[in-house]
N, C-alpha and C. Protein backbone atom coordinates (compact mmCIF):
# COMPACT_ATOMS: atom_id res chain seq x y z
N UNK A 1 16.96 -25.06 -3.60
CA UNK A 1 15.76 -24.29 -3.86
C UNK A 1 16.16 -22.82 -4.06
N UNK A 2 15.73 -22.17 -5.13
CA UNK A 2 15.71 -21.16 -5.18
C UNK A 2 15.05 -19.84 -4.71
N UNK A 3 15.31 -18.30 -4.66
CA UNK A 3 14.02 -17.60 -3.96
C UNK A 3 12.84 -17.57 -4.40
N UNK A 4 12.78 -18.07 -5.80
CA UNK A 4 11.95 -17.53 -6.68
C UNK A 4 10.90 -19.01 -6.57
N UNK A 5 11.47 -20.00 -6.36
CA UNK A 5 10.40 -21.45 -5.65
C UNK A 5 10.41 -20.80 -4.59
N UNK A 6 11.04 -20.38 -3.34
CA UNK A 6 10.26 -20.40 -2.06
C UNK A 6 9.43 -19.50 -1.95
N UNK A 7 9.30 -18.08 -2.72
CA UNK A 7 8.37 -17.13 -3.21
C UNK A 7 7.06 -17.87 -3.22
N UNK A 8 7.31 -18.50 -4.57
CA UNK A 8 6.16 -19.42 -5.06
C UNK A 8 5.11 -20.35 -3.89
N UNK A 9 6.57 -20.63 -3.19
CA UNK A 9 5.41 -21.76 -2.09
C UNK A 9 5.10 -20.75 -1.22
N UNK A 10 5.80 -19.83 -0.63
CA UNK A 10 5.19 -18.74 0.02
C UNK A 10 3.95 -18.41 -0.49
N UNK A 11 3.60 -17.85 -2.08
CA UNK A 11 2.20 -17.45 -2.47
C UNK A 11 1.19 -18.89 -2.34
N UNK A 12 1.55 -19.75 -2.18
CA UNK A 12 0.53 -21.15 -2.09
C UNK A 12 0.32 -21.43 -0.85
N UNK A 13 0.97 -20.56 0.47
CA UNK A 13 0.74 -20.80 1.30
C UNK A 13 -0.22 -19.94 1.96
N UNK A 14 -0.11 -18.29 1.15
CA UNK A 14 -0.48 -17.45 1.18
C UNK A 14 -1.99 -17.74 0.82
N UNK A 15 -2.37 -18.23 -0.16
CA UNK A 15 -3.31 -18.77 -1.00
C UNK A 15 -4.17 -19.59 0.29
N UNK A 16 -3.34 -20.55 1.04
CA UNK A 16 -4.06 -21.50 1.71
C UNK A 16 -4.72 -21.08 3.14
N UNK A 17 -4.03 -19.69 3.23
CA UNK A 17 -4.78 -19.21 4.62
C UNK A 17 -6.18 -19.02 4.58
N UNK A 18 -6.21 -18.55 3.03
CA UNK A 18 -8.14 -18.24 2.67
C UNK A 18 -8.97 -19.62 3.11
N UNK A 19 -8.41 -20.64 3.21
CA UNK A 19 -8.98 -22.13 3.21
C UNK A 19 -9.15 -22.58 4.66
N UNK A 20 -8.50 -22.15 5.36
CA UNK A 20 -7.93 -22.97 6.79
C UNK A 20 -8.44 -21.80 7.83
N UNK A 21 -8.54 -22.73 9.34
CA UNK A 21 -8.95 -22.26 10.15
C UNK A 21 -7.86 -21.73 11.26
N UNK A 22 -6.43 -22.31 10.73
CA UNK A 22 -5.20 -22.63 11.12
C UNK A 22 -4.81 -21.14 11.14
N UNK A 23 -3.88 -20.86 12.20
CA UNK A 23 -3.02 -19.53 12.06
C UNK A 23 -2.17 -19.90 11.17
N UNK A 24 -1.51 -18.45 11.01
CA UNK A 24 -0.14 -18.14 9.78
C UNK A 24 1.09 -19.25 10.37
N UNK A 25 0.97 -18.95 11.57
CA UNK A 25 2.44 -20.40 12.46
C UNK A 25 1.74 -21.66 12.15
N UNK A 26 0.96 -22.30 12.77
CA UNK A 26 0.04 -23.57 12.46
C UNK A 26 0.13 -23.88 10.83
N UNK A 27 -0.13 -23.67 10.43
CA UNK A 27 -0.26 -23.97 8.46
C UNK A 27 1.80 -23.94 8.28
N UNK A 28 2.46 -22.66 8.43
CA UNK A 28 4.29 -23.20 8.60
C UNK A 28 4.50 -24.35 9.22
N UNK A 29 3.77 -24.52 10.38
CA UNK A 29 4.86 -25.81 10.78
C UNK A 29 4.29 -26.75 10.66
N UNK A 30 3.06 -27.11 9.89
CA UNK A 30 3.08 -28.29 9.38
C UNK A 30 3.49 -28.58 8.23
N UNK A 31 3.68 -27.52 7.46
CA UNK A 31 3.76 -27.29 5.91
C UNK A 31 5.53 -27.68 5.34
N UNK A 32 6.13 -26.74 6.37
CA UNK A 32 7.75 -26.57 5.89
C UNK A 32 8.45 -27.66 6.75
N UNK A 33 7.85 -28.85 6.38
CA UNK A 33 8.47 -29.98 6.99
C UNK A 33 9.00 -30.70 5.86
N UNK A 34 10.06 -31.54 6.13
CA UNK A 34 10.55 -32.65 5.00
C UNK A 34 9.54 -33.44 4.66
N UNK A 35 8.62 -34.15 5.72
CA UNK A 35 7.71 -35.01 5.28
C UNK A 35 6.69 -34.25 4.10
N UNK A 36 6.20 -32.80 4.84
CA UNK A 36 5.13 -32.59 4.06
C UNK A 36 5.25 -32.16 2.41
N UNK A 37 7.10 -32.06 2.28
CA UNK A 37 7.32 -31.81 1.00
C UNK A 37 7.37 -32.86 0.23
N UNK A 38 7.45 -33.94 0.84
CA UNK A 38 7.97 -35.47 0.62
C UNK A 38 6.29 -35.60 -0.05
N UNK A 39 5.31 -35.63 1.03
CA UNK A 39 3.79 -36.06 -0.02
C UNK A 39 3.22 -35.17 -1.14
N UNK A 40 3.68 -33.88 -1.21
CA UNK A 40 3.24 -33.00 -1.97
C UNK A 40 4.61 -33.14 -3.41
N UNK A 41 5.63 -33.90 -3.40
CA UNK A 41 6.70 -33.71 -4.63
C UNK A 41 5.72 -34.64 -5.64
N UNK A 42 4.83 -35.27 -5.41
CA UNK A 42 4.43 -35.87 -6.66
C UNK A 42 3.41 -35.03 -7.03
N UNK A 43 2.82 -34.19 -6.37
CA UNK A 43 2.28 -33.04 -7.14
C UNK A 43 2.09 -32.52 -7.59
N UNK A 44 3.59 -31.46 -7.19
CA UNK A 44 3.71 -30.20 -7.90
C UNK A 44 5.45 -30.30 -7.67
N UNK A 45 6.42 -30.16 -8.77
CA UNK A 45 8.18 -30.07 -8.40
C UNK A 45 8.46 -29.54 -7.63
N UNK A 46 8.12 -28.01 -7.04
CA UNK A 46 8.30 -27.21 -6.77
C UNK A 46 8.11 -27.84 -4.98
N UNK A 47 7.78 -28.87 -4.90
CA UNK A 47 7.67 -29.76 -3.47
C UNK A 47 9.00 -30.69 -3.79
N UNK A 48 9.79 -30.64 -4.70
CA UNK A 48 11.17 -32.26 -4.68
C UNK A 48 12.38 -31.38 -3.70
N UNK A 49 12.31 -30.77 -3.42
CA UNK A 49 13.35 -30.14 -2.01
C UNK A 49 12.55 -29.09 -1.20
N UNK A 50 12.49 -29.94 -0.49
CA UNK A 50 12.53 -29.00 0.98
C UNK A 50 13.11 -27.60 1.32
N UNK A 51 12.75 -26.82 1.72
CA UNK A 51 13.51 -25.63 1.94
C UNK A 51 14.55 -25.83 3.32
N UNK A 52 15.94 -25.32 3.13
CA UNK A 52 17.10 -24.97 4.02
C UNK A 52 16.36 -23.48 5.14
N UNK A 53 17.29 -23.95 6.41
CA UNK A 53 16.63 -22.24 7.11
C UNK A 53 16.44 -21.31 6.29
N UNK A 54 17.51 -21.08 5.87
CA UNK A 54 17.15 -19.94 5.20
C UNK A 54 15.77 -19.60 4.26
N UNK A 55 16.07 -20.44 3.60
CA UNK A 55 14.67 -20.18 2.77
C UNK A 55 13.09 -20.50 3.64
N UNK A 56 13.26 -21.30 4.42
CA UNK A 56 12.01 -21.83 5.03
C UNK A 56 11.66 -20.64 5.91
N UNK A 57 12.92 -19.49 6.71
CA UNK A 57 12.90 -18.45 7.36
C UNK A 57 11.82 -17.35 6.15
N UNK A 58 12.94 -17.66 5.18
CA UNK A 58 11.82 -16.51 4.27
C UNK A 58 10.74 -16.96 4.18
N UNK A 59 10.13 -18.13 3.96
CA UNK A 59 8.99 -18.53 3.46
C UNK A 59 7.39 -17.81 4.64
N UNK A 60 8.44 -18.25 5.93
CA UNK A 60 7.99 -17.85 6.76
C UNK A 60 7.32 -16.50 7.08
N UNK A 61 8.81 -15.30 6.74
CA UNK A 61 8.52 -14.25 7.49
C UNK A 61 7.15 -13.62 5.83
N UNK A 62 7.20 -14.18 4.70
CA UNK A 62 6.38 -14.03 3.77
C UNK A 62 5.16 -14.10 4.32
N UNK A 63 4.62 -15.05 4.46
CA UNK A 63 3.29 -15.88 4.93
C UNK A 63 3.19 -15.40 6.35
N UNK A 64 3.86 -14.78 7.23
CA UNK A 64 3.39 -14.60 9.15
C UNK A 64 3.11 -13.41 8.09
N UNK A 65 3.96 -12.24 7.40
CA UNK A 65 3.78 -11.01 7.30
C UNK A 65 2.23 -10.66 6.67
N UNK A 66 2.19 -11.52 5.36
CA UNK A 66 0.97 -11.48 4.64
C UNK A 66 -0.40 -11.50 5.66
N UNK A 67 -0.20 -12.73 6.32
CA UNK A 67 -1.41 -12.56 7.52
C UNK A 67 -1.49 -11.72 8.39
N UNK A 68 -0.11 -11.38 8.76
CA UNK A 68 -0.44 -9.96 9.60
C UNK A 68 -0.79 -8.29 9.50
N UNK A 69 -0.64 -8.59 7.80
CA UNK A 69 -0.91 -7.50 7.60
C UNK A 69 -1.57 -6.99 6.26
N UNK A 70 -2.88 -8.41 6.26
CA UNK A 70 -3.66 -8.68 5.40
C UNK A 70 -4.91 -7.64 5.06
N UNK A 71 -4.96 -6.68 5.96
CA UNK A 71 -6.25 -5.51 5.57
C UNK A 71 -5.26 -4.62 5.12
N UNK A 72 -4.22 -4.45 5.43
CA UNK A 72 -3.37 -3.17 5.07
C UNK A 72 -3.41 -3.67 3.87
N UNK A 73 -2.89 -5.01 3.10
CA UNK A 73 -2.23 -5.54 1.68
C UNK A 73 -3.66 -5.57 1.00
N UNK A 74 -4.53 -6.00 1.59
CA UNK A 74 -6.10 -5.91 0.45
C UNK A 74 -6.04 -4.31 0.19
N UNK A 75 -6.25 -3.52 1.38
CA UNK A 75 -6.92 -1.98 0.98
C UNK A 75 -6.10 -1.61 -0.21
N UNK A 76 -4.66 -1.67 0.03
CA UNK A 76 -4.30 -0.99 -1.26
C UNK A 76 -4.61 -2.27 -2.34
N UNK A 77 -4.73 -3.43 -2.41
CA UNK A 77 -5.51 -4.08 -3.87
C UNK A 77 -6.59 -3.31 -3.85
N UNK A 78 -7.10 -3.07 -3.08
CA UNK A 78 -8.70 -2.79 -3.85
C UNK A 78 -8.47 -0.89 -4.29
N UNK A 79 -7.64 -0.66 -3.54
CA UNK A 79 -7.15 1.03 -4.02
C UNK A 79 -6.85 1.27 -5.42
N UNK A 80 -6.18 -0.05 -5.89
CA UNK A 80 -5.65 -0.01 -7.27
C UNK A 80 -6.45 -0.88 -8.06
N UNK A 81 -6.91 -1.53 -7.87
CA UNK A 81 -7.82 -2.56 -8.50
C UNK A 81 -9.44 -1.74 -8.67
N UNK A 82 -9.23 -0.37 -9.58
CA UNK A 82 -10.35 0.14 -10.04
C UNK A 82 -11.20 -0.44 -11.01
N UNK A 83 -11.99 0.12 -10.47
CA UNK A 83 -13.65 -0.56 -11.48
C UNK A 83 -13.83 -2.67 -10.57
N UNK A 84 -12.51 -2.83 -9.74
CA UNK A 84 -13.04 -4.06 -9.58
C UNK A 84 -13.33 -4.58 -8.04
N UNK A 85 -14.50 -4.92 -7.59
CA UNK A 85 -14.70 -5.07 -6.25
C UNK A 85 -13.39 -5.98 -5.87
N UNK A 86 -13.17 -5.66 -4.29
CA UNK A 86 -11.98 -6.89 -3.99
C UNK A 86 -12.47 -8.48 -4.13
N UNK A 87 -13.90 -8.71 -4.00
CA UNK A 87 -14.39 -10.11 -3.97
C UNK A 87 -14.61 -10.82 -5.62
N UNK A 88 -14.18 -9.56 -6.22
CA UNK A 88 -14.13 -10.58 -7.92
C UNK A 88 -12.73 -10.82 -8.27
N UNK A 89 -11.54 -10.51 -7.26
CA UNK A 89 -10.47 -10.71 -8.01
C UNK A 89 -10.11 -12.20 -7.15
N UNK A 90 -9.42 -13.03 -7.80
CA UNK A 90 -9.01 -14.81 -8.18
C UNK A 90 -8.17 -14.56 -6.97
N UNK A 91 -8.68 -15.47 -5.65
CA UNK A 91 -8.17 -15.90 -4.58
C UNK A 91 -6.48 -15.89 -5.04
N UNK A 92 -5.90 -16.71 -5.82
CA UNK A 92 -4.98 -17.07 -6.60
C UNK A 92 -4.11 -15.34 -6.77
N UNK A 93 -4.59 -14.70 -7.51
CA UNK A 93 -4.14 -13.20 -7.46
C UNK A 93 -4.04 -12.44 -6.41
N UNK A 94 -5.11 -12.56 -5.90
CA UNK A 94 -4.74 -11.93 -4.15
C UNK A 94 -3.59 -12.49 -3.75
N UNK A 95 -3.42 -13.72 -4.05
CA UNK A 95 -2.23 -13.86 -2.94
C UNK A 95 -0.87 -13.44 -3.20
N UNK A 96 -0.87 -13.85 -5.11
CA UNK A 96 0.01 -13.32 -5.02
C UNK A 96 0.28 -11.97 -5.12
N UNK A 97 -0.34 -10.88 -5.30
CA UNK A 97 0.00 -9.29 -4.92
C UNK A 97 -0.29 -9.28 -3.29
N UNK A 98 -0.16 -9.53 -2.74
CA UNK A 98 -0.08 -9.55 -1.39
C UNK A 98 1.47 -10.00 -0.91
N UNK A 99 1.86 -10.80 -1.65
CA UNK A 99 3.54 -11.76 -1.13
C UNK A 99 4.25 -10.10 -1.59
N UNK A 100 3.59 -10.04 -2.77
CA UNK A 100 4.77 -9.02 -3.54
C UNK A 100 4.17 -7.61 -2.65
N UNK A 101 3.54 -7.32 -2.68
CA UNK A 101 3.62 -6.06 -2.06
C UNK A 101 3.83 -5.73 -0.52
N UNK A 102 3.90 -7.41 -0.02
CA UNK A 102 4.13 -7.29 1.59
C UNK A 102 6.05 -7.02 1.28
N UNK A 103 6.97 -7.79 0.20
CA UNK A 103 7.73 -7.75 0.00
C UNK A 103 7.97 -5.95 -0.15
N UNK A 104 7.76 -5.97 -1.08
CA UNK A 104 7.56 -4.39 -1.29
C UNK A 104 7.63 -3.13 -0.23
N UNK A 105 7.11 -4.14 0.64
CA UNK A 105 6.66 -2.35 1.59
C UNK A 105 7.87 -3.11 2.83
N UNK A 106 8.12 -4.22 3.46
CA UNK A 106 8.42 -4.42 4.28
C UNK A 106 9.80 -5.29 4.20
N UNK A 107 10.17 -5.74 3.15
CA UNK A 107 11.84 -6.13 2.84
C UNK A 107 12.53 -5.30 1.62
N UNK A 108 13.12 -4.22 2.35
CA UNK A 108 13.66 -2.99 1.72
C UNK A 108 15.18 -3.63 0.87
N UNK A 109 15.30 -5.09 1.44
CA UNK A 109 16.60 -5.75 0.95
C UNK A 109 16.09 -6.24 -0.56
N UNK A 110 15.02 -6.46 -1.01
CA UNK A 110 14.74 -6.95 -1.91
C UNK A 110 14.06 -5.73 -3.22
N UNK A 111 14.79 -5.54 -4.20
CA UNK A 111 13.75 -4.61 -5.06
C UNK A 111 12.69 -4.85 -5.45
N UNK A 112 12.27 -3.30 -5.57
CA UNK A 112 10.81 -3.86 -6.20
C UNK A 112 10.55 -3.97 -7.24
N UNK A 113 11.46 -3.94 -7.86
CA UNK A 113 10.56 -4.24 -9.86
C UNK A 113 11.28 -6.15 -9.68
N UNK A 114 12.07 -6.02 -8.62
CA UNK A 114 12.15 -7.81 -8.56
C UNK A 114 10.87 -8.49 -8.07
N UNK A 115 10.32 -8.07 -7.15
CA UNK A 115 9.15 -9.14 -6.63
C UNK A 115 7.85 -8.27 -7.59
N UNK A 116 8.08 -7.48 -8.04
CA UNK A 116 7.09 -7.30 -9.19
C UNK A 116 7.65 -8.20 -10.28
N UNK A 117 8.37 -8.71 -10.89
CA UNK A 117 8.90 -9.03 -11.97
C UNK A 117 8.06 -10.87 -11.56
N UNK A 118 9.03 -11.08 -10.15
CA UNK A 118 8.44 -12.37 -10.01
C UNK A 118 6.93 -12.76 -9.59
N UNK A 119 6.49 -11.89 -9.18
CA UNK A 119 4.80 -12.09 -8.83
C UNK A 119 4.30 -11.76 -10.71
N UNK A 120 4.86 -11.31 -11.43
CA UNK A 120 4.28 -11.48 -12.78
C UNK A 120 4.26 -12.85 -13.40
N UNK A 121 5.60 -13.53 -13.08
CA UNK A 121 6.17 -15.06 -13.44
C UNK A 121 5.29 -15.54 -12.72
N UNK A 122 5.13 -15.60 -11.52
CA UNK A 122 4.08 -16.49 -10.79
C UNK A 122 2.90 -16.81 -11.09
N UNK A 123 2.52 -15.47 -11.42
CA UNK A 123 0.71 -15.53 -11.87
C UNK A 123 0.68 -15.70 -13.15
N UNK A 124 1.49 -15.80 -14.33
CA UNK A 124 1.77 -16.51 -15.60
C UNK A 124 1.57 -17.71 -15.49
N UNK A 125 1.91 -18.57 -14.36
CA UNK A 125 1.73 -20.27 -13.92
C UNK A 125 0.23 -20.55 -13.78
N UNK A 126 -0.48 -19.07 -13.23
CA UNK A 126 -1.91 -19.97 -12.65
C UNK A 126 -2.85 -18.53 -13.36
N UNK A 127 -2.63 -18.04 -13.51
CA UNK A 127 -3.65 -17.20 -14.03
C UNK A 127 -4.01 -16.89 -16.12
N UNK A 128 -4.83 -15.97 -15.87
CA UNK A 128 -4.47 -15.90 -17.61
C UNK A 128 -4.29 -14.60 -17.77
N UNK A 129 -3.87 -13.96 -19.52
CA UNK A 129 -3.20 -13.81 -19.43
C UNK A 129 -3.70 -11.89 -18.98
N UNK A 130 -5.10 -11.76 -18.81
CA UNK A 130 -5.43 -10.80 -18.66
C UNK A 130 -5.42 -10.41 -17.04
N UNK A 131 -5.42 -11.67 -16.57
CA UNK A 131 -5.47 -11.44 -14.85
C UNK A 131 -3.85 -10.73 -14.25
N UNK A 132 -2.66 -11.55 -15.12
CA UNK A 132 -1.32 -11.69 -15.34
C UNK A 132 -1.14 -9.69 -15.48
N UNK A 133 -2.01 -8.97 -16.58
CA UNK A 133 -1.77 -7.99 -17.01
C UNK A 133 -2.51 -6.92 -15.71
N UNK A 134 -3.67 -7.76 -15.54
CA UNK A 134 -4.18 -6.70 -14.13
C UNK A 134 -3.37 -6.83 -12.75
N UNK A 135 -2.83 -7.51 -12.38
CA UNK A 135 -2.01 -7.73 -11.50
C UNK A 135 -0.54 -6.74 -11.62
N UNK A 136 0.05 -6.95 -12.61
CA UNK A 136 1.21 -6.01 -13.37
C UNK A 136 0.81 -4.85 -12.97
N UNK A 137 -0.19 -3.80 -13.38
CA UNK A 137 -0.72 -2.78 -13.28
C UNK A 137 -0.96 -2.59 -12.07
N UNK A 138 -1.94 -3.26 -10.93
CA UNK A 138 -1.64 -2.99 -9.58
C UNK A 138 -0.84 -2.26 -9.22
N UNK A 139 0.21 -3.44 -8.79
CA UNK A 139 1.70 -3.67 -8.74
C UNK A 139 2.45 -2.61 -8.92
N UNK A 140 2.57 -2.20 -10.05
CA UNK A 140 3.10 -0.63 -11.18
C UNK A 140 2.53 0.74 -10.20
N UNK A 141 1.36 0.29 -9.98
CA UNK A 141 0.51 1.48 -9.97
C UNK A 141 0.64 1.73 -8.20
N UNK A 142 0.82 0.74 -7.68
CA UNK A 142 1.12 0.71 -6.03
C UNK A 142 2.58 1.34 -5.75
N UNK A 143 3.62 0.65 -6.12
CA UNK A 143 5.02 1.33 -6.01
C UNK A 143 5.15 2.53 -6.71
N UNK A 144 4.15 3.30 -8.08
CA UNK A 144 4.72 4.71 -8.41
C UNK A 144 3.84 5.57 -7.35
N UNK A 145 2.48 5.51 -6.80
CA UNK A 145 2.08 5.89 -5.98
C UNK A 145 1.90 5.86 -4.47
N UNK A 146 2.31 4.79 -4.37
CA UNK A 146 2.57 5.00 -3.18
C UNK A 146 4.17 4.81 -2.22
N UNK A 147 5.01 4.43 -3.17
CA UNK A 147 6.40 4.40 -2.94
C UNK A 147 7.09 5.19 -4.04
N UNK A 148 6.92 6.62 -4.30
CA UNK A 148 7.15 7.45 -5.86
C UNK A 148 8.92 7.98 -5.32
N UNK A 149 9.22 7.80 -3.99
CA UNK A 149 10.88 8.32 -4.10
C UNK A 149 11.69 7.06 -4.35
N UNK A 150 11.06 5.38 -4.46
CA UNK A 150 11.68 4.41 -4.62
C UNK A 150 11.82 3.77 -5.90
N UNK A 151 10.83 4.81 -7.17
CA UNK A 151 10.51 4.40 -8.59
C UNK A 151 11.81 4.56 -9.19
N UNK A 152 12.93 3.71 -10.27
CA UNK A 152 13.67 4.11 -10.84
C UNK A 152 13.02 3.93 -12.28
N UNK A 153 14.40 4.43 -13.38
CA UNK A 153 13.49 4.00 -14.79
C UNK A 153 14.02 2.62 -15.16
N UNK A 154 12.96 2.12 -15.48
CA UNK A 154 13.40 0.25 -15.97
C UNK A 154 13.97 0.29 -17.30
């Protein structure tokens, strides 16, 4: 598995907290099990391997972080997400600018035009292509303003 699948299941997990009554631990440990990848591979591929520690660690500290620090990651969506209330933007998009910008602010090991790059790929899978472009812009508009000594030129 790659980072860029456990990203992915990270944002679907991210996605699934809106649904569940389950904490951020409760929804991981039923989720990042062999079995539960085992019923979900006829699904979706991105379930035909299981995640290794490592990755299941990331998947983890993605999804505990996102929930823990889910008013901080909305305020700035809705900071940047002008002209649009936070309750019209696609459950689906929240989550994923939330993976990426929890990435962003809180795994300094990872760049940010990378988990911007891949939260663009992601939401290319489930969104269209204007949601894809408002998300980008966020994103853009979050790291030059509010991380402006970490902006390089792309």
């Amino acid at each position: 598995m790659t980072r860029n699948t456990a990203r992915e299941i990270a944002v679907h997990l991210a996605y699934e907290l809106n649904f569940t009554e389950k904490t951020a631990e409760e929804l991981l440990d039923e989720r990042l099990t062999a079995d539960a990848f085992a019923d979900l591979a006829g699904e979706d591929v991105l379930y035909t391997e299981a995640p290794n520690a490592k990755q299941a660690e990331y998947i983890r500290r993605l999804v505990s972080g996102v929930a823990e620090h889910a008013a901080e990651l909305d305020s700035y969506i809705s900071k940047y997400a002008v002209g649009w209330s936070f309750s019209r933007i696609p459950f689906v998009a929240a989550a994923i600018m939330r993976v990426a910008m929890y990435e962003i602010l809180y795994m300094p090991d990872i760049p940010n035009g990378a988990s911007i790059n891949e939260a663009v790929e992601i939401a290319k899978k489930y969104e269209t292509p204007e949601t894809v472009k408002f998300i980008n812009g966020i994103l853009g508009s979050f790291v030059r303003k509010e991380l402006p000594e970490t902006t390089t030129a792309e």
